[in-house]
Protein backbone atom coordinates (compact mmCIF):
# COMPACT_ATOMS: atom_id res chain seq x y z
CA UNK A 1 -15.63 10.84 2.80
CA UNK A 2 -13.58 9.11 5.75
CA UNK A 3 -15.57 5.66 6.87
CA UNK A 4 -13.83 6.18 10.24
CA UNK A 5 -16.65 6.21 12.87
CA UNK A 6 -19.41 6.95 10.01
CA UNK A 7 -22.52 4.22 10.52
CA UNK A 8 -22.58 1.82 8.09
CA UNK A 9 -24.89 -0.65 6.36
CA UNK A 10 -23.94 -3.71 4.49
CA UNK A 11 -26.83 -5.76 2.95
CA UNK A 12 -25.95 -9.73 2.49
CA UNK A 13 -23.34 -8.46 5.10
CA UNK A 14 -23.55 -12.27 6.55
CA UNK A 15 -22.34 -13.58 3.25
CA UNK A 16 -18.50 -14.08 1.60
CA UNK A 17 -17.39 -10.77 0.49
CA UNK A 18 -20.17 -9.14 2.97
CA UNK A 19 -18.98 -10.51 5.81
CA UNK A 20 -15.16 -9.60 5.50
CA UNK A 21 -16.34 -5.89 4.45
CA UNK A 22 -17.76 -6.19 7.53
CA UNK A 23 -14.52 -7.23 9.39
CA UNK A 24 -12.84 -4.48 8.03
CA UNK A 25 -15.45 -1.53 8.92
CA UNK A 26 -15.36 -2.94 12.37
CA UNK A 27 -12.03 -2.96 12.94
CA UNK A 28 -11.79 0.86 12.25
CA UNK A 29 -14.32 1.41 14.61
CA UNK A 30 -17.71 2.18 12.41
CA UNK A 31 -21.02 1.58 13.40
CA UNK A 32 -21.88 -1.41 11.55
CA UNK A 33 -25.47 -2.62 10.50
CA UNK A 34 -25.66 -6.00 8.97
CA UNK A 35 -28.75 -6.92 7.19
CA UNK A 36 -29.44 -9.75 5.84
CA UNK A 37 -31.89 -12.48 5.26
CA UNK A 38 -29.79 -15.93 5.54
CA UNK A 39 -31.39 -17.50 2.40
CA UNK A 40 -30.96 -20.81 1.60
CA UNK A 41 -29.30 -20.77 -1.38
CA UNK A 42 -25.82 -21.99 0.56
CA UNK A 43 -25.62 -22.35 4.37
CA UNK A 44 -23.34 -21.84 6.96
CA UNK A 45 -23.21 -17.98 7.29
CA UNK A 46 -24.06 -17.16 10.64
CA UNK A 47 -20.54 -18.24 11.43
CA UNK A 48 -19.36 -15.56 9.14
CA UNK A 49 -20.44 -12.63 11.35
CA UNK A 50 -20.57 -14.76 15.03
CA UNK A 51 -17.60 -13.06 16.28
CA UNK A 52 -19.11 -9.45 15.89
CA UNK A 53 -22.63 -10.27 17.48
CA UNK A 54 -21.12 -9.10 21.09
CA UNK A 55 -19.85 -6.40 19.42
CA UNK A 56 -21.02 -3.03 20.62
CA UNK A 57 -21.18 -0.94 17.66
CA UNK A 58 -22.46 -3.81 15.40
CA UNK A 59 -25.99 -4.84 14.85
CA UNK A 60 -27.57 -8.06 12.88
CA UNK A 61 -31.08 -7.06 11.23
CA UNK A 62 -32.29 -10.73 9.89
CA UNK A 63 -34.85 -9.41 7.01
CA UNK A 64 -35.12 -9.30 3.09
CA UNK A 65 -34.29 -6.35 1.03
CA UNK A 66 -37.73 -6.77 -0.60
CA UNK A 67 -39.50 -5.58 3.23
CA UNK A 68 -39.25 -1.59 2.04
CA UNK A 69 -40.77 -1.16 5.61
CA UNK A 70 -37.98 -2.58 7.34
CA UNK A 71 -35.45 -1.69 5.26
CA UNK A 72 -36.41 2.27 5.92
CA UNK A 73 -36.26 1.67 9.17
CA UNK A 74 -32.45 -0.27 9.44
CA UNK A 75 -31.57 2.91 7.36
CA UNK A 76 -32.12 5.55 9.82
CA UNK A 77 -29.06 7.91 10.06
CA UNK A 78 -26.64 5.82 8.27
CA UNK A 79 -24.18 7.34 6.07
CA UNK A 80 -22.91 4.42 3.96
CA UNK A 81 -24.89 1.56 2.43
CA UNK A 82 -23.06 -1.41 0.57
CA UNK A 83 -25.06 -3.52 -1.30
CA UNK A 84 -23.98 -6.62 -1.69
CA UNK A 85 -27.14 -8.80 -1.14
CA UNK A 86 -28.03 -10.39 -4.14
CA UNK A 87 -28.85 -13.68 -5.20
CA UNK A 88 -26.11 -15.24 -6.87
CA UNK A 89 -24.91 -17.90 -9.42
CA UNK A 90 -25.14 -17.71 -13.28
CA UNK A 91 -25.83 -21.10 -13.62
CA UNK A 92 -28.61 -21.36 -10.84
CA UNK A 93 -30.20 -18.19 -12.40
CA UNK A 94 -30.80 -19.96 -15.61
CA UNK A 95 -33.08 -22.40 -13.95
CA UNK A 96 -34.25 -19.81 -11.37
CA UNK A 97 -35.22 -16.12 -12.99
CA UNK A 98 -38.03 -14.74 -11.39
CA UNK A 99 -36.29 -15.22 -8.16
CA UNK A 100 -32.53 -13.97 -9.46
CA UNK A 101 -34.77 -11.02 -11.12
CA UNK A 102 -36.85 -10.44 -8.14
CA UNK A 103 -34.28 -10.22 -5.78
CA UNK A 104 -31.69 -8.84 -7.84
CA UNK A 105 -33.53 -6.04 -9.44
CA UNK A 106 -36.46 -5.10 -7.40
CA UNK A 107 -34.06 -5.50 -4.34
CA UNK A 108 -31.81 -3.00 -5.52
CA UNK A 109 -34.50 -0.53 -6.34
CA UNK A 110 -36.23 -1.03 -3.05
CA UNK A 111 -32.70 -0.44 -1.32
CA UNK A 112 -31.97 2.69 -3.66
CA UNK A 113 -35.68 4.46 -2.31
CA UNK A 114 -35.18 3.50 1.34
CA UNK A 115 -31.51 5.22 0.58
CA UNK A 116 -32.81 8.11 -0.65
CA UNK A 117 -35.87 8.49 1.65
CA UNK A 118 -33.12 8.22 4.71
CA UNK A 119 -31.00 10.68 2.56
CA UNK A 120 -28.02 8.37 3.11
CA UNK A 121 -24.38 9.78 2.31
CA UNK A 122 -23.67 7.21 0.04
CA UNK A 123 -24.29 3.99 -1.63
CA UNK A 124 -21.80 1.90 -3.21
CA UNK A 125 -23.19 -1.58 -5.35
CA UNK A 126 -21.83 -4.61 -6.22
CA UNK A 127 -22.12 -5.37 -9.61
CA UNK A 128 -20.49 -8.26 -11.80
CA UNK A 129 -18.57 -8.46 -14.77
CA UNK A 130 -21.37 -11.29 -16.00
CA UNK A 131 -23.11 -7.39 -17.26
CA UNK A 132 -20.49 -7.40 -20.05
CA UNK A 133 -21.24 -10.89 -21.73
CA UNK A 134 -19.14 -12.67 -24.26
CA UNK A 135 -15.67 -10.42 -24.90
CA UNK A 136 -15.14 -8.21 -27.77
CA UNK A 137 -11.63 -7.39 -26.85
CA UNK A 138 -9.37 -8.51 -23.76
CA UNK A 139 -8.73 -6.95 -21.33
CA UNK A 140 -12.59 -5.24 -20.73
CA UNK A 141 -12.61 -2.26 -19.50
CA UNK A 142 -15.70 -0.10 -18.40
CA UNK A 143 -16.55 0.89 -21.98
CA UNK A 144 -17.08 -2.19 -23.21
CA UNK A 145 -20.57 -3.38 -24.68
CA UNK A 146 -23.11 -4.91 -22.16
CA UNK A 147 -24.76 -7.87 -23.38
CA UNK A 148 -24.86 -10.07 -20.46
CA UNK A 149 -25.79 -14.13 -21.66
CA UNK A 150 -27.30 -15.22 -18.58
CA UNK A 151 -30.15 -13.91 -16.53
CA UNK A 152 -28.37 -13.33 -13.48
CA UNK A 153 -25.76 -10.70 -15.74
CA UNK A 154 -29.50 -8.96 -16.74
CA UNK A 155 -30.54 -8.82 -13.86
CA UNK A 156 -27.25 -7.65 -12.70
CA UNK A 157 -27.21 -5.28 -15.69
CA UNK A 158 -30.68 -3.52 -14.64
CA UNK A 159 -29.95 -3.00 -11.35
CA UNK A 160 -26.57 -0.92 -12.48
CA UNK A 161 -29.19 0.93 -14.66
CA UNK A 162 -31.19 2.53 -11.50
CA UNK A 163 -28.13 2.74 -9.94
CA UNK A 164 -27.29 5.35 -12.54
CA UNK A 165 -31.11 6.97 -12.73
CA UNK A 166 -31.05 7.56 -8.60
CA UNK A 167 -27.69 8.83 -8.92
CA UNK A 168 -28.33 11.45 -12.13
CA UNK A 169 -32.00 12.32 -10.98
CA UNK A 170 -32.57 11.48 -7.69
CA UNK A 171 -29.75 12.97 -5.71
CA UNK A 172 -28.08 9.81 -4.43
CA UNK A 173 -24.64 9.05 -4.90
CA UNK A 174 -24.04 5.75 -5.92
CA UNK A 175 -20.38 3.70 -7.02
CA UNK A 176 -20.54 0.68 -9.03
CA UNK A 177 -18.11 -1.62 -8.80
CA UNK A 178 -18.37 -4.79 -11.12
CA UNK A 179 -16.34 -7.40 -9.29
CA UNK A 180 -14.58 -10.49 -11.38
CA UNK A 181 -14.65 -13.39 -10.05
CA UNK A 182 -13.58 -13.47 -5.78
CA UNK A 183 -12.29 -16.44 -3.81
CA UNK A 184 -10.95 -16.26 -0.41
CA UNK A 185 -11.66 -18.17 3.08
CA UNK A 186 -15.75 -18.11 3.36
CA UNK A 187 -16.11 -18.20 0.05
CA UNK A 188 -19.61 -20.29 -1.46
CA UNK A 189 -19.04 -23.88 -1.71
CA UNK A 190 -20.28 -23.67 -5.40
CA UNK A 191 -17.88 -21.50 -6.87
CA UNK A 192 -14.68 -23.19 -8.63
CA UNK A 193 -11.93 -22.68 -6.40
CA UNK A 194 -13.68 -24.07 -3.31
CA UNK A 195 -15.36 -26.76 -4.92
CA UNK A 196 -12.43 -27.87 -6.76
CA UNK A 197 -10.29 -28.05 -3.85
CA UNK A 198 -13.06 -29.94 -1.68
CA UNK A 199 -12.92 -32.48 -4.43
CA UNK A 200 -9.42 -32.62 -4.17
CA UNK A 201 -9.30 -33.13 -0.16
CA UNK A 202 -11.80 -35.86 -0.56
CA UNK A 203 -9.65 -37.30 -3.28
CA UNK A 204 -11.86 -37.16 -6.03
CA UNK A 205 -11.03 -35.41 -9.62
CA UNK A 206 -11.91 -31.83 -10.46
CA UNK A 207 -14.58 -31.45 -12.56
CA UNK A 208 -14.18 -29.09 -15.92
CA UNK A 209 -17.19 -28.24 -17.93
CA UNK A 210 -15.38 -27.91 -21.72
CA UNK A 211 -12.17 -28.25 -22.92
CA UNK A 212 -11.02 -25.82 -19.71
CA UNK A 213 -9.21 -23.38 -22.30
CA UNK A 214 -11.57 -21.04 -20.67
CA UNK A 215 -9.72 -18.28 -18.78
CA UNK A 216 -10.83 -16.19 -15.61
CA UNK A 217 -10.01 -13.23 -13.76
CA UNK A 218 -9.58 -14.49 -10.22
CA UNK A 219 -9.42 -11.91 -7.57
CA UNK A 220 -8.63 -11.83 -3.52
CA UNK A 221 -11.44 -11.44 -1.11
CA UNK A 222 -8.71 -8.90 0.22
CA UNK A 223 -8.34 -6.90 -2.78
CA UNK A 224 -12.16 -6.79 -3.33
CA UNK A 225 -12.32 -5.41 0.31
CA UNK A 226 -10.04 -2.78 0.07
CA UNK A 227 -11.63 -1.55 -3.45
CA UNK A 228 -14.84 -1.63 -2.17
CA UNK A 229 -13.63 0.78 1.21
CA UNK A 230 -11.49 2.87 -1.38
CA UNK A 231 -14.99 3.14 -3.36
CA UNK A 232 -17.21 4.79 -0.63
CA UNK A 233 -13.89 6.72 0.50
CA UNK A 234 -13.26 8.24 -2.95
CA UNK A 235 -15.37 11.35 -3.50
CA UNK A 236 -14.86 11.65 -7.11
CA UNK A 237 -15.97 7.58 -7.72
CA UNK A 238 -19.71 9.05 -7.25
CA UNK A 239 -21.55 8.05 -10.35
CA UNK A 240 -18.93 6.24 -11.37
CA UNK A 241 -18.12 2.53 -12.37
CA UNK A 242 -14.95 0.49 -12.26
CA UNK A 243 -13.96 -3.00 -12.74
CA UNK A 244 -12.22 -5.00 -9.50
CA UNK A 245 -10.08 -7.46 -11.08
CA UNK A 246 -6.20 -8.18 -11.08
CA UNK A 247 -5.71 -7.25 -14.53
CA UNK A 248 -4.55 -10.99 -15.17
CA UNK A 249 -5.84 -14.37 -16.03
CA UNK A 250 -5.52 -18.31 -15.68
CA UNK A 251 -7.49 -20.67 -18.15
CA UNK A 252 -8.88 -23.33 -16.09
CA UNK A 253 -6.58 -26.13 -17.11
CA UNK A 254 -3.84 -24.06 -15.65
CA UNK A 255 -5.58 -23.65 -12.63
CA UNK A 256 -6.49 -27.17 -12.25
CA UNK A 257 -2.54 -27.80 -12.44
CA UNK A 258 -1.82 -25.51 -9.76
CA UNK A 259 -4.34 -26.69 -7.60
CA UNK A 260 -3.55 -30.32 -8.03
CA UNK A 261 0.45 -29.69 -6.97
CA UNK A 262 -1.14 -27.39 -4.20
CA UNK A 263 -2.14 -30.63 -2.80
CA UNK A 264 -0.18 -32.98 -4.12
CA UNK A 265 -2.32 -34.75 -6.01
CA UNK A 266 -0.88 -34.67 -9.26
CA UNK A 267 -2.02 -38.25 -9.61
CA UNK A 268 -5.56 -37.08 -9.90
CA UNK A 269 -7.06 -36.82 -13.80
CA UNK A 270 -9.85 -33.76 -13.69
CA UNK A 271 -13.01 -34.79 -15.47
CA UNK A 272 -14.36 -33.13 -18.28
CA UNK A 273 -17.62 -32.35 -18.86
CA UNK A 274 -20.15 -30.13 -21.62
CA UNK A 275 -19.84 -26.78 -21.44
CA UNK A 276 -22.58 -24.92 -20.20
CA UNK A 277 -24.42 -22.62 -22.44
CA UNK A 278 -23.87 -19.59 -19.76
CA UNK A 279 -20.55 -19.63 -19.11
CA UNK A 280 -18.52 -17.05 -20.47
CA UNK A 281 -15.35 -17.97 -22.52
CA UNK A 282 -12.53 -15.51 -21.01
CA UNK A 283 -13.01 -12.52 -17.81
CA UNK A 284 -10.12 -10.41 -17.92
CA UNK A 285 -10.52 -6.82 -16.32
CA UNK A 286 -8.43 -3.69 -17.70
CA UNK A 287 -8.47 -1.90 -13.95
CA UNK A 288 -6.82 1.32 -15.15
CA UNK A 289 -9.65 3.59 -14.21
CA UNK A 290 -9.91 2.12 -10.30
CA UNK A 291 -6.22 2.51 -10.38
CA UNK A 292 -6.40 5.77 -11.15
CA UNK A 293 -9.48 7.27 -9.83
CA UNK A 294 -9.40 4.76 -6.63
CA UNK A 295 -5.80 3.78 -5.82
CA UNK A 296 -6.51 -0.14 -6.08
CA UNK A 297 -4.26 -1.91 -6.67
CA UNK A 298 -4.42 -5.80 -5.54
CA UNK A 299 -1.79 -7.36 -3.79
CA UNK A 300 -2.54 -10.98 -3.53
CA UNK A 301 -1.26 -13.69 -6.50
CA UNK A 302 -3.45 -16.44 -6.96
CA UNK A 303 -0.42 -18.51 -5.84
CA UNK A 304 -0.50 -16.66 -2.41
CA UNK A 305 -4.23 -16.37 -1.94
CA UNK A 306 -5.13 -20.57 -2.83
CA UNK A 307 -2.78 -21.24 -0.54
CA UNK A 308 -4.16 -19.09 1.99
CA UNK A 309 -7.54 -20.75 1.20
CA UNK A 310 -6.46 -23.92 1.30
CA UNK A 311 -4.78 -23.25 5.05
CA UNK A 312 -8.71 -22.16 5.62
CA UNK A 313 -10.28 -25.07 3.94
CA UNK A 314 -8.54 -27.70 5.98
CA UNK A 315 -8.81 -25.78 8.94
CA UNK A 316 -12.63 -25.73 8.74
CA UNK A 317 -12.85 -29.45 7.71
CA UNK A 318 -10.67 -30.29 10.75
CA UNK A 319 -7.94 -31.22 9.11
């Protein structure tokens, strides 16, 4: 189906990725629901979505995706739900897990009845690569075992599972798309690239937890975007799944290097730390099947996009 003019729904549509899906969908002139419930988990995100709030054919519903009630009620005659509220952060979930589970899991279920009671078009969820766990083979592609190590990939993990049930038995179409690991301007303060380089503008070293021979998949808040549009677009990714990656990979030394002579600080040692038990050793996505099925194909080198974050970064700081 075209998203041109269709109503929309994004859920955590205030948040990183959310909130430049929503860009996008507004530009090309869709109705636009955002719902989300600002948690507290990071702040900052009203800014996100300020520029659309005078928007005509954009609306801000401030609730949780565990009110069924209101939910119903944001869904009335939309065609297109993304779900992409969630709460997020392996590490935090290890220390958190009723709240990653509650939110993750019975979140997702209460957004797949509302969907269904509304009969919306279309749903389209985003899922993590955290579902696959530790890597039997490189690159992982959809096939690949799911043994997630941390409770936010289980939770992750059983939320794809309903995903599937609703779309088999209950007449819903649903897409899952299980993004690696996004960076981009907006994106949370926790994650690696931003916190790294806000170390780095305050001149302090980067902090590595292990030897940093850990490798990652690091993909464009751009290239996520347009997979995610090219998802709800694609009629035959119904009841499918695909990876959003770049199909390449940096260990984190590496990317420490290219950060530090991003900002010429090569005089700054990085720290290193314990590993922690959740991390995963190496994300690396085969994206053959979204090429195919979906036409992605992402655009941005990590060179390109850091340096685009960066230009955000300072900007935001003042600098």
């Amino acid at each position: 189906m075209k998203l041109a003019r269709s109503r929309t729904m994004v859920t955590g549509g205030a948040g990183f990725i959310g909130s430049h899906l929503v860009d996008r969908l507004v530009e090309v002139g869709n109705y636009t629901i955002v719902y989300d419930n600002f948690d507290e988990y990071y702040t900052g995100k009203e800014k996100n979505i300020k520029r659309h709030l005078s928007t005509p054919n954009f609306t801000l519903i401030k609730a949780d995706i565990l009110d069924y009630y209101t939910l119903c009620k944001a869904m009335t005659k939309v065609d297109v739900v993304f779900h992409l509220a969630a709460q997020a952060g392996v590490r935090y979930s290890q220390n958190n897990p009723l709240k990653t589970n509650t939110v993750n899991t019975t979140g997702t279920l209460n957004i797949l009845k509302a969907a269904r009671e509304r009969k919306v078009k279309k749903l389209v969820f985003a899922s993590s690569s955290s579902v696959y766990g530790t890597p039997q083979y490189l690159p992982v592609d959809e096939k690949h075992p799911l043994n997630p190590i941390s409770i936010y990939g289980a939770s992750k993990l059983a939320a794809e599972k309903y995903c599937q049930i609703f779309n088999d038995l209950q007449n819903l179409p649903v897409t899952i798309l299980r993004y690696y690991t996004v960076y981009g301007p907006r994106q949370r303060p926790d994650m690696v690239i931003h916190k790294w380089l806000q170390r780095l503008l305050e001149h302090k070293p980067p902090i590595i937890y292990g030897d940093g021979k850990q490798t990652r998949d690091f993909t464009y808040i751009d290239d996520i975007v347009d997979g995610t549009l090219k998802a709800a677009e694609t009629e035959e990714a119904e009841g499918e799944i695909f990876n959003l990656g770049t199909e390449s990979r940096i260990s984190l030394n590496d990317l420490v290097t290219l950060l530090l002579n991003l900002t010429h600080k090569e005089d700054i040692i990085p720290v290193y730390e314990a590993r922690k038990s959740s991390d995963i050793q190496d994300t690396y996505a085969n994206i053959s099947k979204a090429r195919k099925i979906l036409g992605y194909d992402p655009k941005v080198t990590l060179d390109l996009g850091t340096r685009q974050f960066l230009k955000w970064l300072v900007s935001c700081s003042g600098g």
